[in-house]
N, C-alpha and C. Protein backbone atom coordinates (compact mmCIF):
# COMPACT_ATOMS: atom_id res chain seq x y z
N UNK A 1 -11.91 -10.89 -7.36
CA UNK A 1 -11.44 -10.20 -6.16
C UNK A 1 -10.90 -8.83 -6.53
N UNK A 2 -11.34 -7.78 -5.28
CA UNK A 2 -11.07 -6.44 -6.07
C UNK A 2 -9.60 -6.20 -5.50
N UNK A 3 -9.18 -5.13 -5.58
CA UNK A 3 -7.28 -5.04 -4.95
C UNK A 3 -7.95 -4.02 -3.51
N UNK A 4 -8.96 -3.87 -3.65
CA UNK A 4 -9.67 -2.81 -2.30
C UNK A 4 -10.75 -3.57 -1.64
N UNK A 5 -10.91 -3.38 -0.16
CA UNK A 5 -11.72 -3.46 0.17
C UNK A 5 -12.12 -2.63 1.61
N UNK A 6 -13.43 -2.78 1.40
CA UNK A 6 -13.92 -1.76 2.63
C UNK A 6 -14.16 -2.49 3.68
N UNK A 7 -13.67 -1.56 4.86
CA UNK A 7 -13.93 -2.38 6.34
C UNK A 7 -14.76 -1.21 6.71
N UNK A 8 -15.44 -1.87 8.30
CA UNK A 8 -15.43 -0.63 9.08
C UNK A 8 -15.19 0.67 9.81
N UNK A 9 -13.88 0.32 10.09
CA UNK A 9 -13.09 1.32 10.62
C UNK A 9 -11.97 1.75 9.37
N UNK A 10 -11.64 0.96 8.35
CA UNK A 10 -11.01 0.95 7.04
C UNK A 10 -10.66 0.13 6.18
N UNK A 11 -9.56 0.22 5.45
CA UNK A 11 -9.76 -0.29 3.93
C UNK A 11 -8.55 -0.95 4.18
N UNK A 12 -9.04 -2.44 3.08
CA UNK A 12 -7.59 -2.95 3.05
C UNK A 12 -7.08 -3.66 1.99
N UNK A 13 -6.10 -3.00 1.14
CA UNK A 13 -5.41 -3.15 -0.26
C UNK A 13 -4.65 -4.31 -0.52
N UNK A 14 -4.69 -4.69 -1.61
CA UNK A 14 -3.73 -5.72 -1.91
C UNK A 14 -2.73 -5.06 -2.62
N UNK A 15 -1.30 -4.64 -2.47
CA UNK A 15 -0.55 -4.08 -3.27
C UNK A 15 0.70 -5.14 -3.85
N UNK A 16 1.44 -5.23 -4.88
CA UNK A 16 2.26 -5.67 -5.82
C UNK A 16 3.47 -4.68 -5.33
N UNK A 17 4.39 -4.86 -4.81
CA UNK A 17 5.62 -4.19 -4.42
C UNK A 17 6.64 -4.68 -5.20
N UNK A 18 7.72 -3.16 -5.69
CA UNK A 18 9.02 -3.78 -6.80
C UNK A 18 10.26 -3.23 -6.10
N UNK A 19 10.76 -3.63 -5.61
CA UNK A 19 11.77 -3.57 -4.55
C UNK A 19 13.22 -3.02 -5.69
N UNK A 20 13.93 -1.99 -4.88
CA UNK A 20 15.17 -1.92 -5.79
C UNK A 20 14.72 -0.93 -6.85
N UNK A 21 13.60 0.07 -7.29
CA UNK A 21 13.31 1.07 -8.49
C UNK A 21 14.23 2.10 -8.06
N UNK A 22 13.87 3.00 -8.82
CA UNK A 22 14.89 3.93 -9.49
C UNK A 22 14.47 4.96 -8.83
N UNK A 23 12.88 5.15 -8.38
CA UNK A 23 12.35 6.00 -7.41
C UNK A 23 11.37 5.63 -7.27
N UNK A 24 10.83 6.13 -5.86
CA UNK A 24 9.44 5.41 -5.40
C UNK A 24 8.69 6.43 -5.49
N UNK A 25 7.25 5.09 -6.48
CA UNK A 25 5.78 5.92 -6.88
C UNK A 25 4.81 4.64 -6.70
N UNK A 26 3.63 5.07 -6.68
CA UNK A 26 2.33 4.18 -6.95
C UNK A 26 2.17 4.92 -8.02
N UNK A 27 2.42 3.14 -8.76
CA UNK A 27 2.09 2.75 -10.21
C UNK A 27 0.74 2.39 -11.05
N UNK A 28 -0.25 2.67 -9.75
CA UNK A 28 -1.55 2.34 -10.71
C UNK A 28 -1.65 0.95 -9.98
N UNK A 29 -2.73 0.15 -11.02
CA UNK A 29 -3.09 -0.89 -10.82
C UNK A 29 -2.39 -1.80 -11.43
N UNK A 30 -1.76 -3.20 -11.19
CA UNK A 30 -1.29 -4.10 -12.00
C UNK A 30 -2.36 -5.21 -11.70
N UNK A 31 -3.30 -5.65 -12.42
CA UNK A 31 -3.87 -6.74 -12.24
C UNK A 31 -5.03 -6.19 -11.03
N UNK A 32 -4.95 -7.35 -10.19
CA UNK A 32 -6.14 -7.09 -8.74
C UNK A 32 -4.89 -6.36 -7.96
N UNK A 33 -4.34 -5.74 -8.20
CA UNK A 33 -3.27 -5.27 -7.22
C UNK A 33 -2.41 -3.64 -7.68
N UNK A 34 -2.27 -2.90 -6.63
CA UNK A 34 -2.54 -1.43 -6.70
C UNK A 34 -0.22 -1.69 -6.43
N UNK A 35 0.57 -1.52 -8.12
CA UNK A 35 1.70 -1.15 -7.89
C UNK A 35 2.42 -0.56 -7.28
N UNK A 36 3.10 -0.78 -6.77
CA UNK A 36 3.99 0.53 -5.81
C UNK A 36 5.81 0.34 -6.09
N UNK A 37 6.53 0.75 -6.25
CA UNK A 37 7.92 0.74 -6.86
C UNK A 37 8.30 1.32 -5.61
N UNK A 38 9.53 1.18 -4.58
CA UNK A 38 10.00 1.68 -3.61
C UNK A 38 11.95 1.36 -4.36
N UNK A 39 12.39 2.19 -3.53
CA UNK A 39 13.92 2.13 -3.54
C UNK A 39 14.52 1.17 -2.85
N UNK A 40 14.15 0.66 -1.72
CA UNK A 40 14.67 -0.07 -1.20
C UNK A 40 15.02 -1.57 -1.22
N UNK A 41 16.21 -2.60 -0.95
CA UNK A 41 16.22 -3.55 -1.19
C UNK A 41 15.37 -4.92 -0.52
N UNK A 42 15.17 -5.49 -0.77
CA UNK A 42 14.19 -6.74 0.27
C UNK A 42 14.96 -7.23 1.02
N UNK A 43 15.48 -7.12 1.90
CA UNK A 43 16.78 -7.37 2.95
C UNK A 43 16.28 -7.43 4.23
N UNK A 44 15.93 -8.70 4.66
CA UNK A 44 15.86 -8.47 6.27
C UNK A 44 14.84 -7.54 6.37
N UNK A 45 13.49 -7.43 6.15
CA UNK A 45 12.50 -6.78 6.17
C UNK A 45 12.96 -5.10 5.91
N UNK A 46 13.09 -4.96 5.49
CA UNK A 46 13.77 -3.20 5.12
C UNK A 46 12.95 -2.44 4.35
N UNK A 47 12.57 -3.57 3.25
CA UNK A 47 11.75 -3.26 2.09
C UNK A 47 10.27 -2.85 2.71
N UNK A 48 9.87 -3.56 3.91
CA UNK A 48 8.53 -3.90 4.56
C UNK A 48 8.47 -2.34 4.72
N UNK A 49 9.57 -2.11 5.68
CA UNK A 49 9.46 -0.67 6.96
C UNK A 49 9.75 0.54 6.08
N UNK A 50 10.24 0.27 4.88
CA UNK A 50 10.70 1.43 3.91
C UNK A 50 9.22 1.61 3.01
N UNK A 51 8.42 0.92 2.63
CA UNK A 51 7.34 0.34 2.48
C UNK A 51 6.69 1.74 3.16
N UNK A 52 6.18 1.26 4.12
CA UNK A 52 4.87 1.42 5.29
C UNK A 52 5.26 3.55 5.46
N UNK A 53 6.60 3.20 5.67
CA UNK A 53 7.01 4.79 5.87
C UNK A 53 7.11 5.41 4.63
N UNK A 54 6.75 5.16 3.42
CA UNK A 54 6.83 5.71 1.95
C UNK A 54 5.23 6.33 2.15
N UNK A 55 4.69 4.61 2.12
CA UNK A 55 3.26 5.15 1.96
C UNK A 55 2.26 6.18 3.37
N UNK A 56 3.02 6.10 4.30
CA UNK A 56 2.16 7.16 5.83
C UNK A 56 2.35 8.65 4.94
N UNK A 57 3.79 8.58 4.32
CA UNK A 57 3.77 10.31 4.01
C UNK A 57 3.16 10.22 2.72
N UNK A 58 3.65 9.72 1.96
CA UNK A 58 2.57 9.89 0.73
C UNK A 58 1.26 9.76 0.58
N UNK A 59 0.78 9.30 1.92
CA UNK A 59 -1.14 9.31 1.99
C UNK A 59 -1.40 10.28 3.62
N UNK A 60 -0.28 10.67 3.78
CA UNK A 60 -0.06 11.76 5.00
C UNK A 60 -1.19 11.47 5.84
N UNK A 61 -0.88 9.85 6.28
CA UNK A 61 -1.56 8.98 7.72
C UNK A 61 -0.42 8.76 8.26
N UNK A 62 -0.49 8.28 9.89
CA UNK A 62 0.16 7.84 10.68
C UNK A 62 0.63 6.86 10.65
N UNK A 63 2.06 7.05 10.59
CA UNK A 63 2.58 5.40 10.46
C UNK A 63 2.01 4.01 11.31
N UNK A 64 1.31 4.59 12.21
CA UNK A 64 0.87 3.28 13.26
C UNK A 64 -0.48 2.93 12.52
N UNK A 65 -1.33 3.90 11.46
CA UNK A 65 -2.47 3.59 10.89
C UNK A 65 -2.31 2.60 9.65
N UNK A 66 -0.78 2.35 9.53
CA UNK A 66 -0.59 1.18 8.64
C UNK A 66 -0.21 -0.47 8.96
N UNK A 67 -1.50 -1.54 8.73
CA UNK A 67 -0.91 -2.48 9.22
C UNK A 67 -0.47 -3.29 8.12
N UNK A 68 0.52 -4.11 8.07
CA UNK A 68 0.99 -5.13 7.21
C UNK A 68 -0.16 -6.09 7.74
N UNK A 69 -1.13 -6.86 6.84
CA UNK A 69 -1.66 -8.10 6.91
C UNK A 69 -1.04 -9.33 6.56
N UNK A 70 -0.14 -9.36 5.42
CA UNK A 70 0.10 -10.81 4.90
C UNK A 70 1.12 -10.30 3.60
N UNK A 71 2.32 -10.90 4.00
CA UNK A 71 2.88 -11.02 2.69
C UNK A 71 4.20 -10.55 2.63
N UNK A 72 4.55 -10.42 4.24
CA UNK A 72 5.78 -10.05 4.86
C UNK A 72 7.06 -10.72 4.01
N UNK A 73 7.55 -11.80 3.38
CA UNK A 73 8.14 -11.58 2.80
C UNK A 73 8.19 -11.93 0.90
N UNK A 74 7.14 -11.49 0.47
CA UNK A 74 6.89 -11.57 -0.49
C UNK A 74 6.40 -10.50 -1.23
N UNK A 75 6.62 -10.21 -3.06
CA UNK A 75 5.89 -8.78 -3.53
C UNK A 75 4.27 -8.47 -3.06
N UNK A 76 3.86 -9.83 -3.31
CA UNK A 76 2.12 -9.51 -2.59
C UNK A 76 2.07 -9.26 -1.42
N UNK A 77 1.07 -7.91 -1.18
CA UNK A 77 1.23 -7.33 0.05
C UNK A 77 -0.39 -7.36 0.08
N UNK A 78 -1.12 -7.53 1.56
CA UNK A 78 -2.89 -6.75 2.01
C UNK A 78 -1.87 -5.99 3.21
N UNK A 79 -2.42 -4.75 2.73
CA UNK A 79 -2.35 -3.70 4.08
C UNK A 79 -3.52 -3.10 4.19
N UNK A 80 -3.43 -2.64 5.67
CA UNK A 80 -4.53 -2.10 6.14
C UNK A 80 -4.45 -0.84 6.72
N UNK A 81 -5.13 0.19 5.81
CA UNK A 81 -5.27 1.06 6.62
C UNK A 81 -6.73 1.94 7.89
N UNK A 82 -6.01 1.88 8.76
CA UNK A 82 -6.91 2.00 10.68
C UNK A 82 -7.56 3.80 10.06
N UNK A 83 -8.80 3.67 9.82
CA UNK A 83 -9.45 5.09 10.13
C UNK A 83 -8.98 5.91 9.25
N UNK A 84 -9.18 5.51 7.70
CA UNK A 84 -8.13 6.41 6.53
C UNK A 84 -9.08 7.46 6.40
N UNK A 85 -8.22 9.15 6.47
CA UNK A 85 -8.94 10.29 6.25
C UNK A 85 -9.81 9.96 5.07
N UNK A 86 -11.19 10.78 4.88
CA UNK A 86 -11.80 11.00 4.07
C UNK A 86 -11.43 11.04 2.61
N UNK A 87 -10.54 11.88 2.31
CA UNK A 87 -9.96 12.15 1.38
C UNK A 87 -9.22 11.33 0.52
N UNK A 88 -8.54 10.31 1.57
CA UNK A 88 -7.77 9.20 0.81
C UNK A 88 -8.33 8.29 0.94
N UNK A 89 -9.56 8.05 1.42
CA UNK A 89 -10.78 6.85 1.00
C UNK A 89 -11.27 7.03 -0.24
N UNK A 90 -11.69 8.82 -0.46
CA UNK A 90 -12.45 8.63 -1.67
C UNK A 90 -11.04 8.65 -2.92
N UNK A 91 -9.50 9.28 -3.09
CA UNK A 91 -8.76 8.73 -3.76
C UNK A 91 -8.36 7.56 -3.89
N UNK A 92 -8.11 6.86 -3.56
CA UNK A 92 -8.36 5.33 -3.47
C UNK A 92 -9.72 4.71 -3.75
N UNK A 93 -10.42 5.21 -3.67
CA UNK A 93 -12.21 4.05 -4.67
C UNK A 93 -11.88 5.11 -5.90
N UNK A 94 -11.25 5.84 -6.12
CA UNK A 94 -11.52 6.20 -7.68
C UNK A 94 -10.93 5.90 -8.44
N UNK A 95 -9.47 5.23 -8.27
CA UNK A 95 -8.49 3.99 -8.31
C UNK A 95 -9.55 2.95 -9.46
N UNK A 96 -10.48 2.59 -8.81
CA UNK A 96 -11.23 1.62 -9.05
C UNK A 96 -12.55 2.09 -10.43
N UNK A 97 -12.45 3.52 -10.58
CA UNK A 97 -13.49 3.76 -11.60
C UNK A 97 -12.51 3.90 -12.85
N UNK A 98 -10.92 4.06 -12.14
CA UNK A 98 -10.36 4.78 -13.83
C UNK A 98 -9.80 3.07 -15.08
């Protein structure tokens, strides 16, 4: 199983979330799953919404173009992103060549 996959309208990742870092980055790949380190604590979904609003500006999509699929309260995350610009389709499949 790959940590990407392609839909029609878009793509949808399996990411590994580390709740509580020191600063938030995407870490690459860990395994089938694309790292992400956020600041925030896992508290009452906080981590989720701190999450979703890290990654809209750092892939500078619309926060509503991010859906949580599965994994609401756990590090394994599938999100989906609705109609991802060009640009961060093809950064994201190259994810997959390095």
């Amino acid at each position: 199983m790959s940590w990407i996959t392609k839909k029609e309208n878009g793509l949808v990742l399996t990411l590994r979330v580390v709740p509580r870092s020191s600063k938030n980055k995407i870490d690459g790949l860990l395994g089938e799953a694309l790292k992400v380190r956020i600041q925030a604590p896992p508290v009452e979904g906080k981590a989720n919404a701190y999450l979703l609003k890290f990654l809209a500006k750092q892939w500078k999509v619309p926060r509503r173009n991010l859906v949580l699929l599965a994994g609401e309260t756990g590090r394994n995350k599938r999100l989906e992103i609705v109609n991802p610009p060009d640009e961060l389709r093809k950064e994201l499949l190259s994810i997959c060549d390095k």
